[in-house]
Protein backbone atom coordinates (compact mmCIF):
# COMPACT_ATOMS: atom_id res chain seq x y z
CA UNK A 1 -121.42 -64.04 -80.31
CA UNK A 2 -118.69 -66.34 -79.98
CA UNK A 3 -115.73 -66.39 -76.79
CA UNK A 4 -112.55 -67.87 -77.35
CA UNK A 5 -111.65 -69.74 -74.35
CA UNK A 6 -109.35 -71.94 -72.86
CA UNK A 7 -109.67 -74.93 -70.14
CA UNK A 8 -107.43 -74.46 -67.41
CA UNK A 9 -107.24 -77.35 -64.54
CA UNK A 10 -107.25 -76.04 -61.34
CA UNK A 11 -106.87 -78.87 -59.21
CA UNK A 12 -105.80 -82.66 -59.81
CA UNK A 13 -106.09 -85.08 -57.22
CA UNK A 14 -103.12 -87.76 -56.86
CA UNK A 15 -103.64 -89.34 -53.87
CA UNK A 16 -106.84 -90.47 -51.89
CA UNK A 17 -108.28 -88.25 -50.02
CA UNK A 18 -109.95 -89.31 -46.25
CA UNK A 19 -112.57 -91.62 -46.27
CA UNK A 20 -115.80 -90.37 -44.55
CA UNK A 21 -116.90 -92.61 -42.19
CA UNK A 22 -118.16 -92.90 -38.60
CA UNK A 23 -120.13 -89.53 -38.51
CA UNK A 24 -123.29 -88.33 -39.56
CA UNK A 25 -121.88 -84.77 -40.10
CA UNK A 26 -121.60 -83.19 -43.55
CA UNK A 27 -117.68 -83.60 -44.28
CA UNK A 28 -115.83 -82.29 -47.09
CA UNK A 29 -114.85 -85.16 -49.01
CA UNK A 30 -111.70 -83.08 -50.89
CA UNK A 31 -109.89 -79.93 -49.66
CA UNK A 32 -112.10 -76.38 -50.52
CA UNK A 33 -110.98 -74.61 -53.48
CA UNK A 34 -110.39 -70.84 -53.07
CA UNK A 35 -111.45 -68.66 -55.67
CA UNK A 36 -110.88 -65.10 -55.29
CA UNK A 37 -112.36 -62.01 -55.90
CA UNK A 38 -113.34 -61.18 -59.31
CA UNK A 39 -112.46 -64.61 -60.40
CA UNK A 40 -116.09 -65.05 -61.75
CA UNK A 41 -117.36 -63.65 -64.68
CA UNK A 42 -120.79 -63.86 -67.04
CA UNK A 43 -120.19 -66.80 -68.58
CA UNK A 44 -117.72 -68.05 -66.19
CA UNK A 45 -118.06 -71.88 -66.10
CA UNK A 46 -116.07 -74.33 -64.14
CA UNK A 47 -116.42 -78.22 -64.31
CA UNK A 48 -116.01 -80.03 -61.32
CA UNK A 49 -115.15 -84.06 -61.64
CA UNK A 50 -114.53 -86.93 -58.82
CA UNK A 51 -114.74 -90.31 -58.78
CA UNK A 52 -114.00 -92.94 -55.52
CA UNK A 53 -115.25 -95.79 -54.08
CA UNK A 54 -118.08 -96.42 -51.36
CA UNK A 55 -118.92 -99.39 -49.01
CA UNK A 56 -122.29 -99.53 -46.94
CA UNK A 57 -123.26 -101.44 -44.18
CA UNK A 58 -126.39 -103.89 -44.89
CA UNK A 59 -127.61 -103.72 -40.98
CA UNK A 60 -128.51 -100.13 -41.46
CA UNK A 61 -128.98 -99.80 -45.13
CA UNK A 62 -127.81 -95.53 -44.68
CA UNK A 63 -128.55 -92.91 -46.49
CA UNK A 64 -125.76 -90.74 -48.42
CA UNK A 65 -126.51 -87.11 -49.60
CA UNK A 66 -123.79 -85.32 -51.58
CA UNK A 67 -123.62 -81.65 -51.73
CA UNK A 68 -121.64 -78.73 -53.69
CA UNK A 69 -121.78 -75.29 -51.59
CA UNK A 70 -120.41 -72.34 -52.29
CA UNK A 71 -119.41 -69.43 -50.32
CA UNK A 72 -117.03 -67.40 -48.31
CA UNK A 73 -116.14 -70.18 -45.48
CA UNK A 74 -116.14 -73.97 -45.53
CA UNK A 75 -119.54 -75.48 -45.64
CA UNK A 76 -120.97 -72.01 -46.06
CA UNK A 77 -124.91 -72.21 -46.94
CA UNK A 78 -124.61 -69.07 -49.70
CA UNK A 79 -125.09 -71.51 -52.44
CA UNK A 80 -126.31 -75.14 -51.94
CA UNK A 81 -126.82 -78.08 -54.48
CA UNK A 82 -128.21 -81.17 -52.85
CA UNK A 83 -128.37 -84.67 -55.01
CA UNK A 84 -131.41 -85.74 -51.86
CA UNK A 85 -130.69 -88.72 -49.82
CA UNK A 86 -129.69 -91.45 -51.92
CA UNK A 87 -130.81 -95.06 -50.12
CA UNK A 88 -128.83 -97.76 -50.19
CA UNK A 89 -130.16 -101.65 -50.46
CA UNK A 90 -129.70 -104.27 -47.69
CA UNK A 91 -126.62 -106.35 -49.98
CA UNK A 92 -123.68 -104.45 -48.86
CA UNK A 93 -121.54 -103.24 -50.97
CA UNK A 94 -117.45 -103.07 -50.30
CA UNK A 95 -115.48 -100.44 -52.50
CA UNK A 96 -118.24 -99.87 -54.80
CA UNK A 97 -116.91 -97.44 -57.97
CA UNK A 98 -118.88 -94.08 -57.93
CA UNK A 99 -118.90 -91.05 -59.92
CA UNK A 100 -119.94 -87.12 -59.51
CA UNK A 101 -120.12 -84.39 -62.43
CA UNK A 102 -121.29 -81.37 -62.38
CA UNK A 103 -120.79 -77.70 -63.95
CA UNK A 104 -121.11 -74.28 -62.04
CA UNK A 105 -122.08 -71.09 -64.45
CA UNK A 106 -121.67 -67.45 -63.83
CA UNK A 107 -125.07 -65.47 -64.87
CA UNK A 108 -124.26 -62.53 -63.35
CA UNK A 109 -121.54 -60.63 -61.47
CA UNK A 110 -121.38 -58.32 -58.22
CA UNK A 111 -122.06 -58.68 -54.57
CA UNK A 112 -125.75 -59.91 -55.44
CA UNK A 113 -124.14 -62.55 -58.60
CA UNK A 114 -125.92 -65.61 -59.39
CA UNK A 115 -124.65 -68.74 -60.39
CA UNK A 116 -126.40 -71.84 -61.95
CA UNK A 117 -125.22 -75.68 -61.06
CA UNK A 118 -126.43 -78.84 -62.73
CA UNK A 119 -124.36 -82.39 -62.63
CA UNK A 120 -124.98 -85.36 -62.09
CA UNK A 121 -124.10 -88.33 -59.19
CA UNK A 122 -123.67 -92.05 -60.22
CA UNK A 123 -123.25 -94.44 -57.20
CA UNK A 124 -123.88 -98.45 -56.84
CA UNK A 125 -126.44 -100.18 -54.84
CA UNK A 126 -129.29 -97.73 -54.83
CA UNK A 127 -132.74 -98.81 -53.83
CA UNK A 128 -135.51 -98.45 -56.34
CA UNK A 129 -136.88 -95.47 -54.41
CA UNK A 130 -133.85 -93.87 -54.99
CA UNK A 131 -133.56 -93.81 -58.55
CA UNK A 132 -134.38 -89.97 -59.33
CA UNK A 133 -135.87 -90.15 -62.67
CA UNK A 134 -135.81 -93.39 -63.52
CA UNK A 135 -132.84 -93.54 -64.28
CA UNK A 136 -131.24 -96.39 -62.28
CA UNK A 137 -128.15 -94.97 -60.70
CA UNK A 138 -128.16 -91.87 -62.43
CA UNK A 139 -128.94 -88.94 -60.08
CA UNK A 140 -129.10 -85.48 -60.80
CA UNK A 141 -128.37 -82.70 -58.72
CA UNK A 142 -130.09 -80.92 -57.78
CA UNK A 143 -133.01 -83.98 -57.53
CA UNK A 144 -135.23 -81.63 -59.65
CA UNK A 145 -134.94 -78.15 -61.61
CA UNK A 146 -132.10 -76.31 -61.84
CA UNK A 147 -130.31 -74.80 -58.97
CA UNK A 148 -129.17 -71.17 -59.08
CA UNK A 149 -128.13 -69.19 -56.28
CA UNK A 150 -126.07 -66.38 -54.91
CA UNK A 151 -122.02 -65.83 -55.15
CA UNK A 152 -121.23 -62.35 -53.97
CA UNK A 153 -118.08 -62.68 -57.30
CA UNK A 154 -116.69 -59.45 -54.88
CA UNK A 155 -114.68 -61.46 -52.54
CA UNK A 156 -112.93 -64.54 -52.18
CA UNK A 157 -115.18 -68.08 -52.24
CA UNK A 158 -114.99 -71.34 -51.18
CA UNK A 159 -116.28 -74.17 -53.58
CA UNK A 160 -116.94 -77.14 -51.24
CA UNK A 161 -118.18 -81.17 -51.99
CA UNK A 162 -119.31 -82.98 -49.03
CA UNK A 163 -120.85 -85.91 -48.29
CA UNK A 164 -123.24 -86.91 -45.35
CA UNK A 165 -124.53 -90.51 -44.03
CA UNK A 166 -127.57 -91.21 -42.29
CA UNK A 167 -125.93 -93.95 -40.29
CA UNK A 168 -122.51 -93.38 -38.11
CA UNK A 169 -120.56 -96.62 -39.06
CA UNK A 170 -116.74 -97.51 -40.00
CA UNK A 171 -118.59 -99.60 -42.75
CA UNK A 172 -120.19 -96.90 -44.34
CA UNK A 173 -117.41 -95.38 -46.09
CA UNK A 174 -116.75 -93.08 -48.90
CA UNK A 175 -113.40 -91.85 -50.91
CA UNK A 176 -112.77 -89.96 -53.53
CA UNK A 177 -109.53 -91.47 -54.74
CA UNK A 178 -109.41 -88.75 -58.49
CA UNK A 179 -111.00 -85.45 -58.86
CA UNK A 180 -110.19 -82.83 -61.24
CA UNK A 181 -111.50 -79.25 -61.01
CA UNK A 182 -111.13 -77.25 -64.33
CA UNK A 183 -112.07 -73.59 -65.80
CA UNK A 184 -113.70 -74.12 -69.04
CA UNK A 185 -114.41 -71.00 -70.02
């Protein structure tokens, strides 16, 4: 059976958002997105897109795990994609480009609905050790499988990308300076 379907961007970033830096807190790295109540539907997919540079400090050669959550507050643990800890190397690296994609499906609908997210995270300067799959700089997220987990589609949610360092230092820096989150079906 075939849908007819139309994308539909739901958010364009402009401008830079913050840089996280200095904290080894997960931050949101661009402002939640609020989807409401009956929003998602079997089938439902949206993409989400963001790109931004990264610096990293060689004295501590961090750490950086990037997450997508979703759920009904900011950082809420109802639904939680990890790409793992991603190690850096000891050359530092000063506004290195990096990329995240990923997509977010619908499987089913209600209070108990399930939802099913696979992307992808592409950032410079990795160690060996922290090339999931071989791939070089290609990381997928989650690290292995697929990740599907709970979004009650009843009330409002919160879709949420953080980032996290390993290592509290003004060097160790990331921004996402374009993202685009889009309905694609």
């Amino acid at each position: 059976m075939t849908i007819q379907t139309f994308n539909e961007a739901l958010v364009v970033r402009v401008a830079d958002a913050t840089a996280v830096n200095t904290s080894t807190a997960e931050t949101v790295i661009v402002p939640d997105y609020p989807f409401v109540a009956g929003y998602f539907y079997q089938g439902r997919t949206i993409r989400i897109s963001a790109w931004g540079v990264l610096s990293s400090l060689t004295a501590t050669t961090p750490n950086i795990t990037l997450r997508f959550r979703m759920g009904t507050g900011t950082l809420s643990a109802t639904f939680v994609v990890a790409s793992g800890a991603l190690a850096f190397t000891s050359t530092a690296i000063t506004n290195g480009s990096w990329r995240l994609e990923g997509q977010l499906t619908c499987r089913n609908t209600g209070t108990a609905g399930t939802g099913m997210f696979m992307g992808q995270v592409f950032l410079p300067n990795l160690t060996a050790a922290t090339t999931v799959g071989g791939e070089g700089y290609n990381n997928t997220m989650p690290v292995t499988g697929s990740a599907v987990g709970t979004i009650d589609t009843t009330v409002q949610n919160l879709m949420s990308l953080s980032a996290q360092w390993s290592a509290s230092s003004a060097s160790n820096s990331i921004t996402v300076q374009q993202y685009i989150l889009e309905a694609i079906t």
